[in-house]
N, C-alpha and C. Protein backbone atom coordinates (compact mmCIF):
# COMPACT_ATOMS: atom_id res chain seq x y z
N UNK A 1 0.83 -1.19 0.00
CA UNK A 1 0.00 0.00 0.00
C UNK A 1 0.87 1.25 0.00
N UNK A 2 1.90 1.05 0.72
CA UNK A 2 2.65 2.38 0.49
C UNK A 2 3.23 2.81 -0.10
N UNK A 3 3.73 1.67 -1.07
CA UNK A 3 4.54 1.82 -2.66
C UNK A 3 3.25 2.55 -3.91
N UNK A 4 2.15 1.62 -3.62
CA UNK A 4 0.92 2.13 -4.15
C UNK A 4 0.66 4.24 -4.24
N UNK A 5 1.16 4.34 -2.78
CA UNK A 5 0.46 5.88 -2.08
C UNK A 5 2.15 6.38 -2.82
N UNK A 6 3.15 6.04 -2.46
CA UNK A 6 4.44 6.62 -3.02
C UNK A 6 4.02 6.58 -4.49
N UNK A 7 3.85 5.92 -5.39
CA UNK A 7 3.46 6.18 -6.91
C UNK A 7 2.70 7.37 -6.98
N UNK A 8 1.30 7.42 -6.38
CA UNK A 8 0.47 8.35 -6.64
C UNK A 8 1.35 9.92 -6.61
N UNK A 9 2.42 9.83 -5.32
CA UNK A 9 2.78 11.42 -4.53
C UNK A 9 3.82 11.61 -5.80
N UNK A 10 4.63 10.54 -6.29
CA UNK A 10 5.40 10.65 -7.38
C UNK A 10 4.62 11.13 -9.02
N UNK A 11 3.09 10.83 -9.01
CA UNK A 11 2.99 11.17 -10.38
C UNK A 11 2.41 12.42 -10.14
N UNK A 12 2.28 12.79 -8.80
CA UNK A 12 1.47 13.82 -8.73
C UNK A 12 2.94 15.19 -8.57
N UNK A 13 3.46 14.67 -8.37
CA UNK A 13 4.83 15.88 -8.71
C UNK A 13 4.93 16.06 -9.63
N UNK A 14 4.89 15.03 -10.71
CA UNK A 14 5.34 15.01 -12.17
C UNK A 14 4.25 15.71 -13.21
N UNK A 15 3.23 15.86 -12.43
CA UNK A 15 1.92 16.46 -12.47
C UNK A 15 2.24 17.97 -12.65
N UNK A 16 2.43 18.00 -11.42
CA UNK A 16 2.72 19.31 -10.60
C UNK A 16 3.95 20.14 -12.27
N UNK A 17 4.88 19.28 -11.81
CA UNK A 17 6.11 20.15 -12.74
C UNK A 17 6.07 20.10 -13.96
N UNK A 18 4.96 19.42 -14.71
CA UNK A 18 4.03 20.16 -16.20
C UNK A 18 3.06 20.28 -15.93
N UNK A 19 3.28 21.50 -15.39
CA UNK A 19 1.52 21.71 -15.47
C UNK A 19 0.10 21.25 -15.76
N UNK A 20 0.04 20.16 -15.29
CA UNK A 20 -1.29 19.24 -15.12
C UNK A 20 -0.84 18.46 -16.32
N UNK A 21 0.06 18.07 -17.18
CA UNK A 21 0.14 17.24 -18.16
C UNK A 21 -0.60 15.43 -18.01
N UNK A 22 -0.92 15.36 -16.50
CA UNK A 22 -0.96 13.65 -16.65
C UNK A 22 -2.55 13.76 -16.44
N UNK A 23 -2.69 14.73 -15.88
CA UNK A 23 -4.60 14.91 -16.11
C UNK A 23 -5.20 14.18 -17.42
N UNK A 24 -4.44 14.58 -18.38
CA UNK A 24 -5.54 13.81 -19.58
C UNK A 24 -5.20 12.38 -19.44
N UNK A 25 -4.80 11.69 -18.30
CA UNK A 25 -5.10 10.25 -18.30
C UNK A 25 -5.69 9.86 -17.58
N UNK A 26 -6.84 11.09 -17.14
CA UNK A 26 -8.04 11.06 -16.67
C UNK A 26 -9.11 10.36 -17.20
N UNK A 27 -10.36 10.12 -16.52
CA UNK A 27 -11.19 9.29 -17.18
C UNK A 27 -12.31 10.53 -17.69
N UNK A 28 -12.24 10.31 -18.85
CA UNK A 28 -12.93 11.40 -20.05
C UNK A 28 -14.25 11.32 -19.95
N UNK A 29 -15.01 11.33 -19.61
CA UNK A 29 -17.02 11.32 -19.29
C UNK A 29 -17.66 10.91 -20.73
N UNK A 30 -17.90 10.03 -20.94
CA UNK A 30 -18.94 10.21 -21.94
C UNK A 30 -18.34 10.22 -23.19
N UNK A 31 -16.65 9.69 -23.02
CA UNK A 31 -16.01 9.51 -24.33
C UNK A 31 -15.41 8.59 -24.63
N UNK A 32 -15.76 7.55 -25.58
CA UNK A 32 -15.09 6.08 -25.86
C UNK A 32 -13.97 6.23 -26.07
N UNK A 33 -13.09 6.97 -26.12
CA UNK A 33 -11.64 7.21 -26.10
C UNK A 33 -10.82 7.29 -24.45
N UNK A 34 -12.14 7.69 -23.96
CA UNK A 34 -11.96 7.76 -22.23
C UNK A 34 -12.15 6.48 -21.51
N UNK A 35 -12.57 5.49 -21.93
CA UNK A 35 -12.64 4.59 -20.73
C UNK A 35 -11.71 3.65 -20.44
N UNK A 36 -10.45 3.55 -21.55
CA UNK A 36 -9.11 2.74 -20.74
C UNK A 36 -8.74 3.71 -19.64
N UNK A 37 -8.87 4.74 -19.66
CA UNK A 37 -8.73 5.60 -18.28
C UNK A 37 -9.00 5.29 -17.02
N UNK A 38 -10.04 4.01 -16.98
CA UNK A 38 -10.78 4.07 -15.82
C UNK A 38 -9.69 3.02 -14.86
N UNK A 39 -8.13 2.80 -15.37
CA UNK A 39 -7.20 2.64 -14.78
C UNK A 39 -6.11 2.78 -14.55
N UNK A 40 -6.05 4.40 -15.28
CA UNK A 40 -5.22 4.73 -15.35
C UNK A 40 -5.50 6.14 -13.47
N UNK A 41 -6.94 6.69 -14.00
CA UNK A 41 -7.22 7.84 -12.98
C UNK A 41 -7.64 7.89 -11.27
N UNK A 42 -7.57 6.40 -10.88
CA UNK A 42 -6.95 6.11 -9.12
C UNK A 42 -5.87 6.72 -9.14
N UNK A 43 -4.73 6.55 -9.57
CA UNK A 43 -3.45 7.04 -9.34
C UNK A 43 -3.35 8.92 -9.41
N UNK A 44 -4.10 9.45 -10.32
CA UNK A 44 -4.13 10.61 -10.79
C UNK A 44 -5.03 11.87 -9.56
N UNK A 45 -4.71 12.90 -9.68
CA UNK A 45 -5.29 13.97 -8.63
C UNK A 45 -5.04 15.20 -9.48
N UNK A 46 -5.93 16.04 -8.64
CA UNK A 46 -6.36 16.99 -9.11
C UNK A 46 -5.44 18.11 -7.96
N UNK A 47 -4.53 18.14 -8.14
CA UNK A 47 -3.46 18.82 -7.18
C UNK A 47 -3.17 17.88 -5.97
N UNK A 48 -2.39 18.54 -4.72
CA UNK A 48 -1.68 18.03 -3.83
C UNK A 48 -2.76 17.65 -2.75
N UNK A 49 -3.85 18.90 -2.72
CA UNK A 49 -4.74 19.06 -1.61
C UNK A 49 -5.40 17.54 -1.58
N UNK A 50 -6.41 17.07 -3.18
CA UNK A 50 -6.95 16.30 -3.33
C UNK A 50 -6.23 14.84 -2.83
N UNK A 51 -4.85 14.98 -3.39
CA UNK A 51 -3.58 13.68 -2.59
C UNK A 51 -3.71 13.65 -1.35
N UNK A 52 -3.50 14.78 -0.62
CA UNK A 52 -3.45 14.35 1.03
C UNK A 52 -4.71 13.85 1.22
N UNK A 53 -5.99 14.51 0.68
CA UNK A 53 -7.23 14.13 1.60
C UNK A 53 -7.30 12.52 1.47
N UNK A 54 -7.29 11.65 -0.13
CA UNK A 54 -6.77 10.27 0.02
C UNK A 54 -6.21 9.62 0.20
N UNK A 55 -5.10 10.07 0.76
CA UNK A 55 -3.78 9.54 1.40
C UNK A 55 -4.02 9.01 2.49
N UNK A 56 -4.32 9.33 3.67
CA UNK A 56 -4.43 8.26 4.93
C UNK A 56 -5.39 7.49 4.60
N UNK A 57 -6.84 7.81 4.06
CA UNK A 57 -8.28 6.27 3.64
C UNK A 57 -7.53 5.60 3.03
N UNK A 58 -6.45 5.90 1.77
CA UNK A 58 -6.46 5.01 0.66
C UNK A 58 -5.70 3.83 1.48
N UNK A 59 -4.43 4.07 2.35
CA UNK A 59 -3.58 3.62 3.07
C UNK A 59 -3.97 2.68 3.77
N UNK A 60 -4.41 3.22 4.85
CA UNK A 60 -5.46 2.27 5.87
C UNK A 60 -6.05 1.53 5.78
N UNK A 61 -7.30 2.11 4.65
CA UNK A 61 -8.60 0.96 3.95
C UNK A 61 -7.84 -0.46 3.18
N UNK A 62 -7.17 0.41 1.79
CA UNK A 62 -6.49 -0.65 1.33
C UNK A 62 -5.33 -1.80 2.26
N UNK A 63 -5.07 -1.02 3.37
CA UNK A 63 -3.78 -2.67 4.06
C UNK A 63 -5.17 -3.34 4.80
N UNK A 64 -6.37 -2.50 5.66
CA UNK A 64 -7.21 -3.58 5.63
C UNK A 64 -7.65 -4.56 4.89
N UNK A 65 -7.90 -4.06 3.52
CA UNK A 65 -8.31 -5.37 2.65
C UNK A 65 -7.72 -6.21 2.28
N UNK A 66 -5.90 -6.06 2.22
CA UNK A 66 -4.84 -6.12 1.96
C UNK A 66 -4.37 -7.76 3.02
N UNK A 67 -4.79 -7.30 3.96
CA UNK A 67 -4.71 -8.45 5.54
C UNK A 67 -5.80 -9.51 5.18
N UNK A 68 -6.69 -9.41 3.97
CA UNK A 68 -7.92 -10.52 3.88
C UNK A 68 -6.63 -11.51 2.55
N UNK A 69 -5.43 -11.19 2.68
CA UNK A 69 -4.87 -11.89 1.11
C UNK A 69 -4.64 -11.07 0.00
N UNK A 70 -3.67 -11.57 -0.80
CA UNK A 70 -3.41 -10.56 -2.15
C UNK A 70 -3.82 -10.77 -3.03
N UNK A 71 -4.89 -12.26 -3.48
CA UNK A 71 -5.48 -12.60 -4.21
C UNK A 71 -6.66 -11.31 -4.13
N UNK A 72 -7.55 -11.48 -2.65
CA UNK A 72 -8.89 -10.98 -2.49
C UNK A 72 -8.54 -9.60 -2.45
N UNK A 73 -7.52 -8.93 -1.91
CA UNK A 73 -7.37 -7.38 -2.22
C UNK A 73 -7.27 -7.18 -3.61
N UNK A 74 -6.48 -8.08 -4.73
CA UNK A 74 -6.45 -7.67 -6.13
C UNK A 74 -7.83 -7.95 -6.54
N UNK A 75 -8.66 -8.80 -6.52
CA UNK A 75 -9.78 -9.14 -6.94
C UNK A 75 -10.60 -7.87 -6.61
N UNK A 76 -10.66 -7.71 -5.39
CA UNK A 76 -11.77 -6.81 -4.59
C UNK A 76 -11.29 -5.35 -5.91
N UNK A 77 -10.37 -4.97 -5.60
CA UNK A 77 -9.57 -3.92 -5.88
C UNK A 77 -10.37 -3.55 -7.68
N UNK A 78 -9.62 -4.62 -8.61
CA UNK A 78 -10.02 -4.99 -10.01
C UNK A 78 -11.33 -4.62 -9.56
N UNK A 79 -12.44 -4.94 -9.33
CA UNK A 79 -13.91 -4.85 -9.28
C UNK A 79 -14.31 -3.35 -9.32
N UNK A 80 -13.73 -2.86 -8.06
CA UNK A 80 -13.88 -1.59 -7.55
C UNK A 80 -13.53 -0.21 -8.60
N UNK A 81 -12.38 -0.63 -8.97
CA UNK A 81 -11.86 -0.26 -10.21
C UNK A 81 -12.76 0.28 -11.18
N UNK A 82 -12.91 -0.81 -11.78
CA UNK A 82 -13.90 -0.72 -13.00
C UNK A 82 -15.34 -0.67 -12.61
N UNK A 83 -15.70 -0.71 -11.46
CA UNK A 83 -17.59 -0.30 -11.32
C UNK A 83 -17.27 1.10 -11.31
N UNK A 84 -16.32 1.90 -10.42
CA UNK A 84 -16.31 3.68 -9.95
C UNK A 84 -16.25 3.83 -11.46
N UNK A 85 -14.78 3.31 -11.92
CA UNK A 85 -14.72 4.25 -13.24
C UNK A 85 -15.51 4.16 -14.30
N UNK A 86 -16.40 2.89 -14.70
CA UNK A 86 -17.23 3.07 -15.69
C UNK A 86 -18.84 3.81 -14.81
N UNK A 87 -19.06 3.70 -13.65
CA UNK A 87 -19.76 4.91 -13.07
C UNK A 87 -19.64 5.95 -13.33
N UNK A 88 -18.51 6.32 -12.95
CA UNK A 88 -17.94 7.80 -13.16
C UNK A 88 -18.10 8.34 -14.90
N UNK A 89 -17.86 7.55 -15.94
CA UNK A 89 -17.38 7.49 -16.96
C UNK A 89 -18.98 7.90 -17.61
N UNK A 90 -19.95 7.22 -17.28
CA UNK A 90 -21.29 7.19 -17.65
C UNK A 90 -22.43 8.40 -17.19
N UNK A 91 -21.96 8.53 -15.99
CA UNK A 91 -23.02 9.42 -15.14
C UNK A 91 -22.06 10.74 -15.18
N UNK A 92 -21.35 10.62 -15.52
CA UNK A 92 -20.39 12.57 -15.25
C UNK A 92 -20.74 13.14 -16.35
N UNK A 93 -21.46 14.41 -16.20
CA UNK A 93 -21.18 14.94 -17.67
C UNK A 93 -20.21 15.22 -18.68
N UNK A 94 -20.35 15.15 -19.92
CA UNK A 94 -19.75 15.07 -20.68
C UNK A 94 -18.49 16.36 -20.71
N UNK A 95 -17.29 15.90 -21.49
CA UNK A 95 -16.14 17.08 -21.65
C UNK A 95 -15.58 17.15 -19.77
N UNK A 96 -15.90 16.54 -19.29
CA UNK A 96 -15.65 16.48 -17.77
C UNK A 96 -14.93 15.41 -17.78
N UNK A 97 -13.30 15.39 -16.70
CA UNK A 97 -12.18 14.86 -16.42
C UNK A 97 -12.19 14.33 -15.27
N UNK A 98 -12.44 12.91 -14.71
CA UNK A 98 -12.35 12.49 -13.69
C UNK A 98 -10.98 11.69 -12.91
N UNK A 99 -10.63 12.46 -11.96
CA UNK A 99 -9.30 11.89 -11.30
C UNK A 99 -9.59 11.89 -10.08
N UNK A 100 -8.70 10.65 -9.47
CA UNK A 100 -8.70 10.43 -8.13
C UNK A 100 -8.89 8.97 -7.75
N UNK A 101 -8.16 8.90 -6.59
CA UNK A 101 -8.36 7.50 -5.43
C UNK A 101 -9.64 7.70 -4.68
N UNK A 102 -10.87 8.17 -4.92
CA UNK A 102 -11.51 7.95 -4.02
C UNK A 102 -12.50 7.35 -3.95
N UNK A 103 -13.10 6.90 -5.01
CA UNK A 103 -14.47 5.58 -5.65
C UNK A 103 -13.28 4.02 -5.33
N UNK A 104 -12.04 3.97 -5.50
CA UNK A 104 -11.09 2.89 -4.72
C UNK A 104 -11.21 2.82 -3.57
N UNK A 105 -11.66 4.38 -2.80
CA UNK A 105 -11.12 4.03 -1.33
C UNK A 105 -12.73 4.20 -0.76
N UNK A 106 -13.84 4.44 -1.51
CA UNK A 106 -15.08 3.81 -1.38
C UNK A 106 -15.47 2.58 -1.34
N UNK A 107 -14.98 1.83 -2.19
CA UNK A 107 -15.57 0.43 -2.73
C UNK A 107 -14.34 -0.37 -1.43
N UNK A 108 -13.51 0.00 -1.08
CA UNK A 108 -12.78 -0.33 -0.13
C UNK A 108 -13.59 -0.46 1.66
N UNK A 109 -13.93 0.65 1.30
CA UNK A 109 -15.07 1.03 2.68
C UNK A 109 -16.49 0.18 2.62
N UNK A 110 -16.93 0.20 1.82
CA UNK A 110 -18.11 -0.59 1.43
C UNK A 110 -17.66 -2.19 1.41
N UNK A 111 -16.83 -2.69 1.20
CA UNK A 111 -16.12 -4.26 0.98
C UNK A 111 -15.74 -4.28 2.54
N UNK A 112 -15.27 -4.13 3.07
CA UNK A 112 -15.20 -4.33 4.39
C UNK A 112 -15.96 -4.44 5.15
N UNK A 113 -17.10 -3.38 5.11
CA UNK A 113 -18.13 -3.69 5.78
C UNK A 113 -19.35 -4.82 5.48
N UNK A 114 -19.21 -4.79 4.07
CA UNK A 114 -20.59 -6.27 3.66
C UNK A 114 -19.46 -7.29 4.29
N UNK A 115 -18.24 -7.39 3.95
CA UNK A 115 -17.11 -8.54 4.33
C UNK A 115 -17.71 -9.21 5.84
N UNK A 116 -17.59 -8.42 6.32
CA UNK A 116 -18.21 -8.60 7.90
C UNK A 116 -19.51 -8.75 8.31
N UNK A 117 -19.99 -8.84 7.72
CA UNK A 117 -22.03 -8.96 7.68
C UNK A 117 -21.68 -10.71 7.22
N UNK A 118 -21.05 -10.84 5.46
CA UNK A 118 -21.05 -11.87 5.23
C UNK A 118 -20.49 -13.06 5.96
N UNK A 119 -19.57 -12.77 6.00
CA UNK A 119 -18.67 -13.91 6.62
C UNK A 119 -19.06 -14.21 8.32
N UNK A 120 -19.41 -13.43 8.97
CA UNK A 120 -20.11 -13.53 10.38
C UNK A 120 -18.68 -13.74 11.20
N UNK A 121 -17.21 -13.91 10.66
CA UNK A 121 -16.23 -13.77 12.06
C UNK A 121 -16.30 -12.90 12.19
N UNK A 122 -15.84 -13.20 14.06
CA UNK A 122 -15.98 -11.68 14.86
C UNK A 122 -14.32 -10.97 14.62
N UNK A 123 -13.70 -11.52 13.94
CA UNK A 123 -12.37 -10.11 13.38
C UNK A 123 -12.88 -9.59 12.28
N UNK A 124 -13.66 -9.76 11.58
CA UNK A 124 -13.96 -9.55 9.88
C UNK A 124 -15.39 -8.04 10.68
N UNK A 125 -16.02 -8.74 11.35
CA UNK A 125 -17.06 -8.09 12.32
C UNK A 125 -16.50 -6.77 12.48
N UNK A 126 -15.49 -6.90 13.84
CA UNK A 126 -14.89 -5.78 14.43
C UNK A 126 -14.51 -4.78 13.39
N UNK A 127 -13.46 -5.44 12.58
CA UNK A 127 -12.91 -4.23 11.54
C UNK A 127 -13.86 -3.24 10.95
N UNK A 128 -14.89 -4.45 10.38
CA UNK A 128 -16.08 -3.52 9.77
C UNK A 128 -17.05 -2.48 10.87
N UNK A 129 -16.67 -2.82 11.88
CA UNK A 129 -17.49 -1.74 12.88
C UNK A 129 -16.69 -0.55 12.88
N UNK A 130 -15.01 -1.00 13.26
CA UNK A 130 -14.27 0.18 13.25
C UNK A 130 -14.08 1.07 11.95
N UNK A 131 -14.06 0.62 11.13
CA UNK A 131 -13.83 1.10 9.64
C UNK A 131 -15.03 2.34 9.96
N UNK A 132 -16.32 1.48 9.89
CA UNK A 132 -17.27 2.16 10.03
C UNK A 132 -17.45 3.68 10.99
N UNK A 133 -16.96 3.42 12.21
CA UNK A 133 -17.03 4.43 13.13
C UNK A 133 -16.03 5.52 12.78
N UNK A 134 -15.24 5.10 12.13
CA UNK A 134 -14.02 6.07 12.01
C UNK A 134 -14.34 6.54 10.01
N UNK A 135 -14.73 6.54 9.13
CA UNK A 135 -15.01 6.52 7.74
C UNK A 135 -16.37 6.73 7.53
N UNK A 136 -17.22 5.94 8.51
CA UNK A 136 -18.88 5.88 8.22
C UNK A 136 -19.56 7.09 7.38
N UNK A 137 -19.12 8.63 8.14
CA UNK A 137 -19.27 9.82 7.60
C UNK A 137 -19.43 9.81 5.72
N UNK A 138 -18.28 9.03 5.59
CA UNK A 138 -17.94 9.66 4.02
C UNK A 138 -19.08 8.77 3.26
N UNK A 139 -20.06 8.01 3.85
CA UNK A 139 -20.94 7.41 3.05
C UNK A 139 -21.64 8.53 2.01
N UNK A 140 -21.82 9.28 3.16
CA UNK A 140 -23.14 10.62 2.02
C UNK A 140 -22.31 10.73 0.74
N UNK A 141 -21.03 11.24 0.30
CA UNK A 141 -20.14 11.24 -0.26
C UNK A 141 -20.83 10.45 -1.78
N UNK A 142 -21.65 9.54 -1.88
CA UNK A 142 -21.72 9.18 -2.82
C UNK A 142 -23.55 9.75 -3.52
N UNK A 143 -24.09 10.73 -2.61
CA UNK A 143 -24.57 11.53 -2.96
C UNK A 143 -24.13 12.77 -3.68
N UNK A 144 -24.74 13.61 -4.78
CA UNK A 144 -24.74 14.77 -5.54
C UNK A 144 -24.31 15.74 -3.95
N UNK A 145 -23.14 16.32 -3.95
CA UNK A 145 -23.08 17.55 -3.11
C UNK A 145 -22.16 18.64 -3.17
N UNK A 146 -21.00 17.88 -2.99
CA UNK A 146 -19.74 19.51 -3.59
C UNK A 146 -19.32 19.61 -4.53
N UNK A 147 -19.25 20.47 -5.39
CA UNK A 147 -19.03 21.11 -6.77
C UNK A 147 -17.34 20.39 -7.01
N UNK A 148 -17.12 19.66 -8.13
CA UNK A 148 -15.96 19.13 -8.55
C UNK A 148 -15.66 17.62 -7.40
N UNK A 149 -16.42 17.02 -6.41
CA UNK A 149 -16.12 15.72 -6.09
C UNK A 149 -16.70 15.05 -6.85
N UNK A 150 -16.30 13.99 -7.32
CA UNK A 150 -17.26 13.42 -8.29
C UNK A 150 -18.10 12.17 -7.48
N UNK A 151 -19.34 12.41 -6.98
CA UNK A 151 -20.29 11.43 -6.69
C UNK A 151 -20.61 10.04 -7.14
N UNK A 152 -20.30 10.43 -8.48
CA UNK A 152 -20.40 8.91 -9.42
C UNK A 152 -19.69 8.09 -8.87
N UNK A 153 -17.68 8.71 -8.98
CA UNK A 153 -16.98 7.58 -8.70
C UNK A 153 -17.12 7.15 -7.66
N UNK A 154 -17.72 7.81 -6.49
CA UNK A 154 -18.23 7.26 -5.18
C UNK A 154 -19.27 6.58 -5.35
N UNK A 155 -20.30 6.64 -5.61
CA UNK A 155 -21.22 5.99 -5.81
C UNK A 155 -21.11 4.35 -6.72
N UNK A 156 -20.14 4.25 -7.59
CA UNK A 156 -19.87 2.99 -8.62
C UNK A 156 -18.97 2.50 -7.76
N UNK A 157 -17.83 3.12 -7.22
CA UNK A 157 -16.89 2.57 -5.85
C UNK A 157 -17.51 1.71 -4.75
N UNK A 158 -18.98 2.40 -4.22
CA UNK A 158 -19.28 1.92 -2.93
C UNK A 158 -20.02 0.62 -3.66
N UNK A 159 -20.89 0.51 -5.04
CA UNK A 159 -21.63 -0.47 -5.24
C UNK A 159 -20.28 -1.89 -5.53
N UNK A 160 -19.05 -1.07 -6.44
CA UNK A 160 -18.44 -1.98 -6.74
C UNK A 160 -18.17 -2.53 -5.79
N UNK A 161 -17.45 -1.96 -4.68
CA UNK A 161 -17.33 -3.08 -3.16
C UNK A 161 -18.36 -3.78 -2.49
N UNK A 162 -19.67 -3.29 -2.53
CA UNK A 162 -20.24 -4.32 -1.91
C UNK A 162 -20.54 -6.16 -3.53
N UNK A 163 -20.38 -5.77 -4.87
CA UNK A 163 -20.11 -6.76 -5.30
C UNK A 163 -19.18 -7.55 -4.66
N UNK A 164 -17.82 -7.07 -4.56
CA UNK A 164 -16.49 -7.76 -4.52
C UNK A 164 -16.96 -8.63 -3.65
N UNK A 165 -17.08 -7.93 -2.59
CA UNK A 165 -17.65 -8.58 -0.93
C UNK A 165 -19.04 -9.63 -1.23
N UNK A 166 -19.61 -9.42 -1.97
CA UNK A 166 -21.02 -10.85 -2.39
C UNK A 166 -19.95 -11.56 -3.31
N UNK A 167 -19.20 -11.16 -4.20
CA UNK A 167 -18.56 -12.40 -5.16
C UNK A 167 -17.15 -13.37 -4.55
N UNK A 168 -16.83 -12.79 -3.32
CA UNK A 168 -15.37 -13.73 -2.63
C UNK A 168 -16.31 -14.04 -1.02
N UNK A 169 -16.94 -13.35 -0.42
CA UNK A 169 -17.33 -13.60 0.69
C UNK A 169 -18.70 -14.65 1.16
N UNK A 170 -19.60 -14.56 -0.62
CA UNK A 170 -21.23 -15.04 -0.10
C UNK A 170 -20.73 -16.77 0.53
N UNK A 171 -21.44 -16.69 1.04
CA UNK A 171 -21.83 -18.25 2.05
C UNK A 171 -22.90 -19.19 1.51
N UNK A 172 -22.12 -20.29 0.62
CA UNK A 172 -23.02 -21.34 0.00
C UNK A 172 -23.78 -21.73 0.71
N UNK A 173 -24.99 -21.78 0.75
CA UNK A 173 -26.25 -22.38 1.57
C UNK A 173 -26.37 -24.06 1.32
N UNK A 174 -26.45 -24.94 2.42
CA UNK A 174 -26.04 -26.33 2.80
C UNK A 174 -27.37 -26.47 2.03
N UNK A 175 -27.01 -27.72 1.53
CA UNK A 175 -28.41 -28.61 0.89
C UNK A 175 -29.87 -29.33 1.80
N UNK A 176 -30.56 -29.25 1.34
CA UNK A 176 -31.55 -29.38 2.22
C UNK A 176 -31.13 -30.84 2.56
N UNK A 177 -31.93 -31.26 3.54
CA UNK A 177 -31.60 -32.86 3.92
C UNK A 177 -32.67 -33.42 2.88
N UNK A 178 -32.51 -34.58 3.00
CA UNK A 178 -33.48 -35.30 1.75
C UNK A 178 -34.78 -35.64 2.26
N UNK A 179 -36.04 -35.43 1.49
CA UNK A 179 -37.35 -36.08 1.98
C UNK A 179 -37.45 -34.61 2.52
N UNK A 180 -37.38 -33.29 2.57
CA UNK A 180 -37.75 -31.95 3.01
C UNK A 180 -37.93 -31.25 1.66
C-alpha cells in the first residue's frame, strides 16, 4: 500500500512540474476514447490538496483489505476499479475529467463492511465496525453535493465493493436434507 500511495505522490509531482500534463489520463465522461482511463485515474489527482485528503483512507482501507490476502485485495480492488470508473465514466457529464483514489477508497469502505455482515467472524465483524465508526461519515459522499467531487466515482466505488464482498465472501447455503 505504500509503494501504491508513493506512486500516486510521485505522479502527482510530475503532475505538478508540467503543469497538469498527466490529467488527460483522466477518465474522459462520456467519451469512448476515455474509458481505458478508468485505470489509469486512481493514481491521478487533481493537485496536492486532493492527494493528502486520500492519502491516509487510501492507506489504511487498502492494508485492511490487503490483511484478507493478495489474491482478495487484487480481486476486490479490479472490481472496484472498473464499477467507480465506468460509473464515473457514464453518469459525469460530458467534456468532464475524472481523477482520483476515491471511488477505490469507497468500494474499499463498502467491501469491508458487507465482508463482515457476510462472513459472520468476529475479526472480519470488528474491523467492519471500526472502519465504520471512524469513515462511516464519508458514506453521504456518494450523494450529488460539492461542486468538482465526483459522486459517481463514489457511488460505482461503494456499489463496486459491496459486489467484490457478495462475489469472494457469499456463504453457499447447505443442501436441504433429503425427503424436506
Amino acid at each position: 500500500m505504500l509503494g501504491l500511495l508513493a506512486l500516486m505522490w510521485l505522479l502527482e509531482i510530475l503532475d505538478a512540474g508540467t503543469g497538469g500534463a498527466l490529467d488527460q489520463f483522466g477518465i474522459r465522461a462520456q467519451d469512448l476514447d476515455g474509458l481505458p482511463e478508468i485505470f489509469t485515474a486512481p493514481f491521478l489527482h487533481a493537485g496536492f490538496a486532493h492527494l493528502m485528503s486520500n492519502s491516509v483512507p487510501f492507506a489504511v482501507l487498502g492494508f485492511l483489505v490487503l490483511l484478507g490476502g493478495l489474491a482478495r485485495w487484487l480481486v476486490s480492488s479490479l472490481v472496484v476499479v472498473v464499477s467507480s470508473g465506468l460509473t464515473a465514466w457514464l453518469l459525469t457529464p460530458a467534456n468532464t475529467i475524472v481523477l482520483g483514489a476515491s471511488g477505490v477508497i469507497f468500494g474499499w469502505l463498502t467491501y469491508l463492511l458487507v465482508r463482515g455482515v457476510l462472513t459472520r467472524r468476529p475479526s472480519q465483524i470488528l474491523i467492519g465496525v471500526a472502519v465504520l465508526l471512524v469513515y462511516g461519515g464519508m458514506i453521504w459522499g456518494v450523494l450529488p453535493g460539492t461542486y468538482g467531487v465526483s459522486w459517481q466515482a463514489h457511488l460505482g466505488g461503494a456499489v463496486g465493493g459491496v459486489v467484490a464482498a457478495v462475489l469472494l465472501h457469499r456463504r453457499s447455503r447447505p443442501a436441504p436434507a433429503p425427503g424436506l
